[in-house]
PDB file of N, CA and C in Angstrom:
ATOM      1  N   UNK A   1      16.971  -0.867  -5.173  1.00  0.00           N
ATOM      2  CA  UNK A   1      16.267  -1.258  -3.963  1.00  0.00           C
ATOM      3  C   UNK A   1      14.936  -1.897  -4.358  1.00  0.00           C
ATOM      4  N   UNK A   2      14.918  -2.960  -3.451  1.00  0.00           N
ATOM      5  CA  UNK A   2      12.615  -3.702  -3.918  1.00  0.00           C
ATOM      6  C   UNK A   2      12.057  -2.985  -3.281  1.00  0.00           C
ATOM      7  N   UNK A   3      11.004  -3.020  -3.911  1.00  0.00           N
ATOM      8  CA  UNK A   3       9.945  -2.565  -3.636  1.00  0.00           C
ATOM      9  C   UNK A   3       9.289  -3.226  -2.661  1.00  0.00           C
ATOM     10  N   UNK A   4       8.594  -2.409  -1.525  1.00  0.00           N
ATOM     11  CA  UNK A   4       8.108  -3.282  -0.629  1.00  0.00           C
ATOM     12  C   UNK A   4       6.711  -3.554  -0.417  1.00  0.00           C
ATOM     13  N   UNK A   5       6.553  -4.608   0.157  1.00  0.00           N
ATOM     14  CA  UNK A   5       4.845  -5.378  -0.258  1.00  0.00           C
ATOM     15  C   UNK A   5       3.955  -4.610   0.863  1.00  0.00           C
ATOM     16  N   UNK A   6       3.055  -3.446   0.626  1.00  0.00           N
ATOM     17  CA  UNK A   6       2.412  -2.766   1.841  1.00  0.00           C
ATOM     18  C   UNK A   6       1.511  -4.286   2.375  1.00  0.00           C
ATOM     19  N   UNK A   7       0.884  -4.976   1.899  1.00  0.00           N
ATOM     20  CA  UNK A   7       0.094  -5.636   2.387  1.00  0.00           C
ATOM     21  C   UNK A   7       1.217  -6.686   3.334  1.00  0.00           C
ATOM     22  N   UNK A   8       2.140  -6.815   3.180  1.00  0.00           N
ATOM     23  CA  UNK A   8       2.849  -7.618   4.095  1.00  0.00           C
ATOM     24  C   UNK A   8       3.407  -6.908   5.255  1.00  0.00           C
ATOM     25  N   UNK A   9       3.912  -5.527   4.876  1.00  0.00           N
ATOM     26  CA  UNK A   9       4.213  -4.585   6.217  1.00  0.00           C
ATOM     27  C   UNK A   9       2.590  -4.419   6.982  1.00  0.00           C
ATOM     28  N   UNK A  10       1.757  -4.028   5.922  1.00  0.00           N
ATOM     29  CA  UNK A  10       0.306  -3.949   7.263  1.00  0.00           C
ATOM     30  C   UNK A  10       0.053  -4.993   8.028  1.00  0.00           C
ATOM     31  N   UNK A  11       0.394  -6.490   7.630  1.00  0.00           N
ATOM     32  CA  UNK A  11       0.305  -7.184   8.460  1.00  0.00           C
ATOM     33  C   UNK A  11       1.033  -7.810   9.642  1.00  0.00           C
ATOM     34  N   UNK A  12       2.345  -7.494   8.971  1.00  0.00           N
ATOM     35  CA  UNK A  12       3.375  -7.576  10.409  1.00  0.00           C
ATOM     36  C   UNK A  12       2.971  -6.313  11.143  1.00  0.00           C
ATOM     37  N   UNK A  13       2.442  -5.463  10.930  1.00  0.00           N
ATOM     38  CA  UNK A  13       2.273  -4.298  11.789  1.00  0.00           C
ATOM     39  C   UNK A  13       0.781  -4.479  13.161  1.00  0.00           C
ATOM     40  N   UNK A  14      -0.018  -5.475  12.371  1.00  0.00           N
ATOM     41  CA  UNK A  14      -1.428  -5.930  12.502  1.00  0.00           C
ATOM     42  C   UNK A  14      -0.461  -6.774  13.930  1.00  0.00           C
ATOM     43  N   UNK A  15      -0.547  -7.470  13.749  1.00  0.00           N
ATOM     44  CA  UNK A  15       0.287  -8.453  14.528  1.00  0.00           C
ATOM     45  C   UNK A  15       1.236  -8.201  15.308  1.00  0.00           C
ATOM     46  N   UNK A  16       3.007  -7.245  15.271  1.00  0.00           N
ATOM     47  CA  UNK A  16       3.311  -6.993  16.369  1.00  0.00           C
ATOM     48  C   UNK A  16       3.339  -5.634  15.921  1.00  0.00           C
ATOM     49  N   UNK A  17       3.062  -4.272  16.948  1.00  0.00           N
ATOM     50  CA  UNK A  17       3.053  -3.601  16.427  1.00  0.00           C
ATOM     51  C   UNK A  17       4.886  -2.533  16.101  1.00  0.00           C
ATOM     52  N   UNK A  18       4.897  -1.743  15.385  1.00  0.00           N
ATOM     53  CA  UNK A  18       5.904  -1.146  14.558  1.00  0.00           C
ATOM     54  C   UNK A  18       6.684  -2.068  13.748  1.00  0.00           C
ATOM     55  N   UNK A  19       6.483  -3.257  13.794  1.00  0.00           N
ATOM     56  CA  UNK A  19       7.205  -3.824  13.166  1.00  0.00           C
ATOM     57  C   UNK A  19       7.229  -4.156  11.402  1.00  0.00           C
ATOM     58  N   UNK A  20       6.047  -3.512  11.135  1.00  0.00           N
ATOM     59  CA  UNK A  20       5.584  -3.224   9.517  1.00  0.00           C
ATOM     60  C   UNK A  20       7.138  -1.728   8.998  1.00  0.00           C
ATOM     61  N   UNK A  21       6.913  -1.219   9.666  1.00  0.00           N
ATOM     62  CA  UNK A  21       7.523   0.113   9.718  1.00  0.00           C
ATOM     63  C   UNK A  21       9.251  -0.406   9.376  1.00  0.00           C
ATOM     64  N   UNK A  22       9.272  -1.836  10.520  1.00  0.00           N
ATOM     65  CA  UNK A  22      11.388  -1.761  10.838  1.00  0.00           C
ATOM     66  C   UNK A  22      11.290  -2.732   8.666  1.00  0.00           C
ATOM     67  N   UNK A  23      10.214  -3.180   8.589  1.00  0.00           N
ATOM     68  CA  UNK A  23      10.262  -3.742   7.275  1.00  0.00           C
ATOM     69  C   UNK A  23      10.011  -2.804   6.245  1.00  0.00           C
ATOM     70  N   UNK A  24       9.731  -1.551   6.113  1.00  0.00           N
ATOM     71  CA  UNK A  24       9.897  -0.494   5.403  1.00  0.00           C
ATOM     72  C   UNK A  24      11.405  -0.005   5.550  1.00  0.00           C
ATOM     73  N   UNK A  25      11.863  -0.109   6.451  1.00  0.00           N
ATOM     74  CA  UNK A  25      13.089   0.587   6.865  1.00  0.00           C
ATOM     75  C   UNK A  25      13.703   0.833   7.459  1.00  0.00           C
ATOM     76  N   UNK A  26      12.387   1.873   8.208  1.00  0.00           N
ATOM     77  CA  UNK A  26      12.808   2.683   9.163  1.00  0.00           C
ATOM     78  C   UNK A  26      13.145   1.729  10.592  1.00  0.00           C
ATOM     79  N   UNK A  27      14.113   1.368  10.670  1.00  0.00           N
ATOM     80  CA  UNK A  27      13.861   0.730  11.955  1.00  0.00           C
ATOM     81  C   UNK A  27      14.127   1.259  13.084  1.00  0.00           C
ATOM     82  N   UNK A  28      14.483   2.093  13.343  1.00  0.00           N
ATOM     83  CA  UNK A  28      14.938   3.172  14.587  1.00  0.00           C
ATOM     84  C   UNK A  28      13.078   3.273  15.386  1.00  0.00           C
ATOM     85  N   UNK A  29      12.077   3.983  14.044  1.00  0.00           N
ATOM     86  CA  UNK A  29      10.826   4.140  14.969  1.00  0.00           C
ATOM     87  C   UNK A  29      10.094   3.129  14.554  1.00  0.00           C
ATOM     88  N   UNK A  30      10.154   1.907  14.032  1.00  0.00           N
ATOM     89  CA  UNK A  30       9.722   0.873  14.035  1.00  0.00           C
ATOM     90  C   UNK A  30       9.675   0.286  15.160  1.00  0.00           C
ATOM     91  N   UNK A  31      11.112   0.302  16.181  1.00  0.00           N
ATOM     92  CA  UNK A  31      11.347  -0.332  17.291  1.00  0.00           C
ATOM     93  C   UNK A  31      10.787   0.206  18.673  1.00  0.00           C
ATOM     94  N   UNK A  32      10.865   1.454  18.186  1.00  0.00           N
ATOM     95  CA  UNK A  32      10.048   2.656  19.032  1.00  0.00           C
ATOM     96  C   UNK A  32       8.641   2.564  19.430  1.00  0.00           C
ATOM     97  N   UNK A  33       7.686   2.193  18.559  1.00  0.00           N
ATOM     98  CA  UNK A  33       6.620   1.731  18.688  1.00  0.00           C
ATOM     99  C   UNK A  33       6.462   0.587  19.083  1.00  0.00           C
ATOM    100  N   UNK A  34       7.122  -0.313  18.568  1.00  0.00           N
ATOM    101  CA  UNK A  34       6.781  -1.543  19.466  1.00  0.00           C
ATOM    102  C   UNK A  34       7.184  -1.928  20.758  1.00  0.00           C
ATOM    103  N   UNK A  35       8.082  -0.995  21.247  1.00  0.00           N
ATOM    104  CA  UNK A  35       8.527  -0.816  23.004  1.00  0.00           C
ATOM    105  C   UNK A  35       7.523  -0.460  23.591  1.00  0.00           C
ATOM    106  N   UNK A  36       6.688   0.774  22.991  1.00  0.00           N
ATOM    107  CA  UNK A  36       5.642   1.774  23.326  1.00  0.00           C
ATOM    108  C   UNK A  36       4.828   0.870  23.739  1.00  0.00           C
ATOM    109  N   UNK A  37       4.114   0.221  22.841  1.00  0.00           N
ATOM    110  CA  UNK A  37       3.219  -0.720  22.648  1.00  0.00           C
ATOM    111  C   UNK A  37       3.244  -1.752  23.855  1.00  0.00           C
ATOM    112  N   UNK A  38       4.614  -2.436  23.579  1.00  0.00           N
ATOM    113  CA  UNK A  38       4.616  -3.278  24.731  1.00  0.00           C
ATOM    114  C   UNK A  38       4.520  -2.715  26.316  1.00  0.00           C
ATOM    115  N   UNK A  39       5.387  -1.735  26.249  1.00  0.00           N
ATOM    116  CA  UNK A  39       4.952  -0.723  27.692  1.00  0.00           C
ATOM    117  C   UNK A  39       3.560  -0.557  28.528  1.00  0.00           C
ATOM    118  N   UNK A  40       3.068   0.104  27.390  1.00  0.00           N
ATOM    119  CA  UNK A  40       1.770   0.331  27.255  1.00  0.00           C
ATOM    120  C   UNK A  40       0.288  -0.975  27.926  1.00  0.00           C
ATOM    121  N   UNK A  41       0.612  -1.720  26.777  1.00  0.00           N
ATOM    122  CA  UNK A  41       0.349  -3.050  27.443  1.00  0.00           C
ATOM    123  C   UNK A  41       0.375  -3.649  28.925  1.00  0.00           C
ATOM    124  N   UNK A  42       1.735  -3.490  29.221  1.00  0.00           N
ATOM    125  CA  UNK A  42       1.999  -4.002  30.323  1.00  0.00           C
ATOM    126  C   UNK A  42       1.667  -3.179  31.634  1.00  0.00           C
ATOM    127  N   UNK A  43       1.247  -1.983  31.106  1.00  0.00           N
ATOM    128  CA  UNK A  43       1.100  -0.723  31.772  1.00  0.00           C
ATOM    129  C   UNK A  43      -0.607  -1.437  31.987  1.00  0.00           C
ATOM    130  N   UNK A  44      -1.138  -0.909  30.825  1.00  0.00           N
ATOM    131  CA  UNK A  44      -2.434  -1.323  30.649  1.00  0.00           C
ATOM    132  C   UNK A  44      -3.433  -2.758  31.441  1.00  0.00           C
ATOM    133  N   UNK A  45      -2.572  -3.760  31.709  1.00  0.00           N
ATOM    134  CA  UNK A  45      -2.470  -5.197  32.244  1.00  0.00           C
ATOM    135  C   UNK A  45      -2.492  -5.371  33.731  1.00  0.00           C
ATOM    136  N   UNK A  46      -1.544  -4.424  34.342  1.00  0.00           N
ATOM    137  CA  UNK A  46      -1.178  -4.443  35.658  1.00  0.00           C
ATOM    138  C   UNK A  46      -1.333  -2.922  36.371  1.00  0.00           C
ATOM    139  N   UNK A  47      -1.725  -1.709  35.619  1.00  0.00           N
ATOM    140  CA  UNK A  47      -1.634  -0.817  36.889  1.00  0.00           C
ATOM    141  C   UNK A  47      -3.140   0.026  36.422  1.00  0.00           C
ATOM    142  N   UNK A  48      -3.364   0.431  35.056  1.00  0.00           N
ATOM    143  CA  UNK A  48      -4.346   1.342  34.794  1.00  0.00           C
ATOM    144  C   UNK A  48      -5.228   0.907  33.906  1.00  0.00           C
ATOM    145  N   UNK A  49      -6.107   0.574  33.738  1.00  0.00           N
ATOM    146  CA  UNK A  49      -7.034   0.256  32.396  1.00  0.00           C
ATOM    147  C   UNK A  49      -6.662   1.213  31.261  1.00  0.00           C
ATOM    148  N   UNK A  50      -6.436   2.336  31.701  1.00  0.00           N
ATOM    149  CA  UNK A  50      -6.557   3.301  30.694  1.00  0.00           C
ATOM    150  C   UNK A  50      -5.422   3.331  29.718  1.00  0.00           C
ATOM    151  N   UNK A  51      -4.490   2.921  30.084  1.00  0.00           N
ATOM    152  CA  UNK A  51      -3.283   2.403  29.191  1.00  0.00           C
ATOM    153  C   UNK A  51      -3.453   1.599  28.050  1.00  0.00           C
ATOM    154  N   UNK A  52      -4.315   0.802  28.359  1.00  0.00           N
ATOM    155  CA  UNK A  52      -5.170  -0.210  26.908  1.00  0.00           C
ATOM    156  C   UNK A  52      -5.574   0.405  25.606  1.00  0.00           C
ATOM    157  N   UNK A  53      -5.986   1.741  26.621  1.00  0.00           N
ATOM    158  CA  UNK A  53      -7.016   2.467  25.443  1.00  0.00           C
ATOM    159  C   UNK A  53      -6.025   3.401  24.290  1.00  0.00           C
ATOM    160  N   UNK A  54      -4.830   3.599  25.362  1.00  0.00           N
ATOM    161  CA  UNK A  54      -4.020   4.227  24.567  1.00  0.00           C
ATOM    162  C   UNK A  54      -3.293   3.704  23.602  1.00  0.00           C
ATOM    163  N   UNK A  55      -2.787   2.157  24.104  1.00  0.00           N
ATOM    164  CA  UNK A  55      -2.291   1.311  23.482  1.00  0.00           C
ATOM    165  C   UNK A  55      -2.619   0.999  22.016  1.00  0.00           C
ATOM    166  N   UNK A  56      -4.068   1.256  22.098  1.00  0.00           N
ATOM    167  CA  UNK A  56      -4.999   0.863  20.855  1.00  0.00           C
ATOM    168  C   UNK A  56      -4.499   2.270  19.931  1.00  0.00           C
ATOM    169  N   UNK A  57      -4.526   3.246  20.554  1.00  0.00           N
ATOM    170  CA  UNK A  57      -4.300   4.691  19.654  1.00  0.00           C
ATOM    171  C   UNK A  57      -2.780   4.632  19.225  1.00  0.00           C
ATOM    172  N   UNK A  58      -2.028   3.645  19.939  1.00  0.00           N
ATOM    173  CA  UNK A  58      -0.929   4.207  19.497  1.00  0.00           C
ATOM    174  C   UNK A  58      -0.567   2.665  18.153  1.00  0.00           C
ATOM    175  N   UNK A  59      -1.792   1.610  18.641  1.00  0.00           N
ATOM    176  CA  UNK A  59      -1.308   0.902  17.194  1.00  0.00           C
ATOM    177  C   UNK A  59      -1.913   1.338  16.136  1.00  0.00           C
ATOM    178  N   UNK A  60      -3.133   1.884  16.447  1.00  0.00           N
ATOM    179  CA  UNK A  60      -3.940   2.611  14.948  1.00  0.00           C
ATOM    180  C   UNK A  60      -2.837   3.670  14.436  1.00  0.00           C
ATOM    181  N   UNK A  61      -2.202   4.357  15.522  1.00  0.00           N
ATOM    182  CA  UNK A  61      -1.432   5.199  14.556  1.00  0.00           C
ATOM    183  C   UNK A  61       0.016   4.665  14.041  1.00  0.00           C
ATOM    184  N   UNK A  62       0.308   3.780  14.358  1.00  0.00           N
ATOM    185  CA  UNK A  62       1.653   3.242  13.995  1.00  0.00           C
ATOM    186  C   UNK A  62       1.153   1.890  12.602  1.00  0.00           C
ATOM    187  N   UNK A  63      -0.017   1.549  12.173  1.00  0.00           N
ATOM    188  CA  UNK A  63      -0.699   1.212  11.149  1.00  0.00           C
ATOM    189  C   UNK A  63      -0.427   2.292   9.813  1.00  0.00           C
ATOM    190  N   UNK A  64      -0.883   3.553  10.552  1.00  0.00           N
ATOM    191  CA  UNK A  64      -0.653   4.829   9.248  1.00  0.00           C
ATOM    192  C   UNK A  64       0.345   5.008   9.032  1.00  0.00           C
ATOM    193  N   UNK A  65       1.181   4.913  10.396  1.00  0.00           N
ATOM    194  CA  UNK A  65       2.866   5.440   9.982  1.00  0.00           C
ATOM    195  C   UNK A  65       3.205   4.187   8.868  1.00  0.00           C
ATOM    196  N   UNK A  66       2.905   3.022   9.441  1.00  0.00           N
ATOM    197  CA  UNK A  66       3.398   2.114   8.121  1.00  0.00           C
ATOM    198  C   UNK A  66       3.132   2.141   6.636  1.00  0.00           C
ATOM    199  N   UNK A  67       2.021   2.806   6.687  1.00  0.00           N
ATOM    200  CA  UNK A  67       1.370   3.092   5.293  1.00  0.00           C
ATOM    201  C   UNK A  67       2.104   3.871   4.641  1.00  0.00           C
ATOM    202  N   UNK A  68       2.518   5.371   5.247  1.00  0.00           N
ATOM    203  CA  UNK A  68       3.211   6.247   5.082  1.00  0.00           C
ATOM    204  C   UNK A  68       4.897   5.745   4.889  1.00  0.00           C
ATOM    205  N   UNK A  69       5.645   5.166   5.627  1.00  0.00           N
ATOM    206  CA  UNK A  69       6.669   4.287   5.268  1.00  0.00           C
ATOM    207  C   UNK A  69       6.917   3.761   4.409  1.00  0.00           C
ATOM    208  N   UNK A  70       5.879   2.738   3.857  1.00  0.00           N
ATOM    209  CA  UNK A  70       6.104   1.861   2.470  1.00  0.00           C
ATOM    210  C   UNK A  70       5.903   2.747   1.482  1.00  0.00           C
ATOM    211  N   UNK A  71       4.743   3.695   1.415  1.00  0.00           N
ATOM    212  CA  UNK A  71       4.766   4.496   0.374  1.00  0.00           C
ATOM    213  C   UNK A  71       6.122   5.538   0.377  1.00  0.00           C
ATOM    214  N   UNK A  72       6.910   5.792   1.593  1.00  0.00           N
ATOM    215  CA  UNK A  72       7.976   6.444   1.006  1.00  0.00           C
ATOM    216  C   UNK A  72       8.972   5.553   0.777  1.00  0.00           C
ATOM    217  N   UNK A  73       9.377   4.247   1.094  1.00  0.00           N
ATOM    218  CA  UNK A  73       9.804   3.494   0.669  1.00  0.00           C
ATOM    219  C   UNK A  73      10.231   3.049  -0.737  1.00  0.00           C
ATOM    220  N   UNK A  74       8.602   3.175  -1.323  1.00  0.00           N
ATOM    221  CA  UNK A  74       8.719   2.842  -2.650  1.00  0.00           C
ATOM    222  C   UNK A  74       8.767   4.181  -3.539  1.00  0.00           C
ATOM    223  N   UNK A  75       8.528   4.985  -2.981  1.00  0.00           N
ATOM    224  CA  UNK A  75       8.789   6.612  -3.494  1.00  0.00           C
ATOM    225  C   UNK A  75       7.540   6.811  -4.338  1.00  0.00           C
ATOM    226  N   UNK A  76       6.461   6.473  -3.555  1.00  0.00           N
ATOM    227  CA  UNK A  76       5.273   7.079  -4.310  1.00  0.00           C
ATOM    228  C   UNK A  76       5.169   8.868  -3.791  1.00  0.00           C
TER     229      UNK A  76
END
């Protein structure tokens, strides 16, 4: 199996989010997060402000999950 490039999963992750994660692998909660995300968003856009804020918490944490991904990925 390759090894995978964290700096290229952090940035697909930067950009849409979980999608660093479906490039580690995992794509089941890769896809998961980025539904969230988009939900969230759209949540955030049209009914509550406060959805934004969460939105933001849930890409900071789906950033770590990617971190955590590639490094088990590559079996550090």
């Amino acid at each position: 199996m390759a090894e995978k490039n964290m700096v290229l999963a952090l940035v697909l992750s930067l950009i849409f989010t979980g999608i660093g994660i479906v490039y580690a692998g995992n794509v089941k909660k890769g896809l998961t997060f980025f539904a969230l995300s988009v939900i969230l968003n759209i949540l955030g856009m049209w009914v509550i402000f406060i959805f934004s804020w969460i939105s933001i918490l849930v890409w900071a944490y789906a950033l770590y999950q990617t971190y955590l991904e590639v490094q088990a990925a590559n079996g550090y």
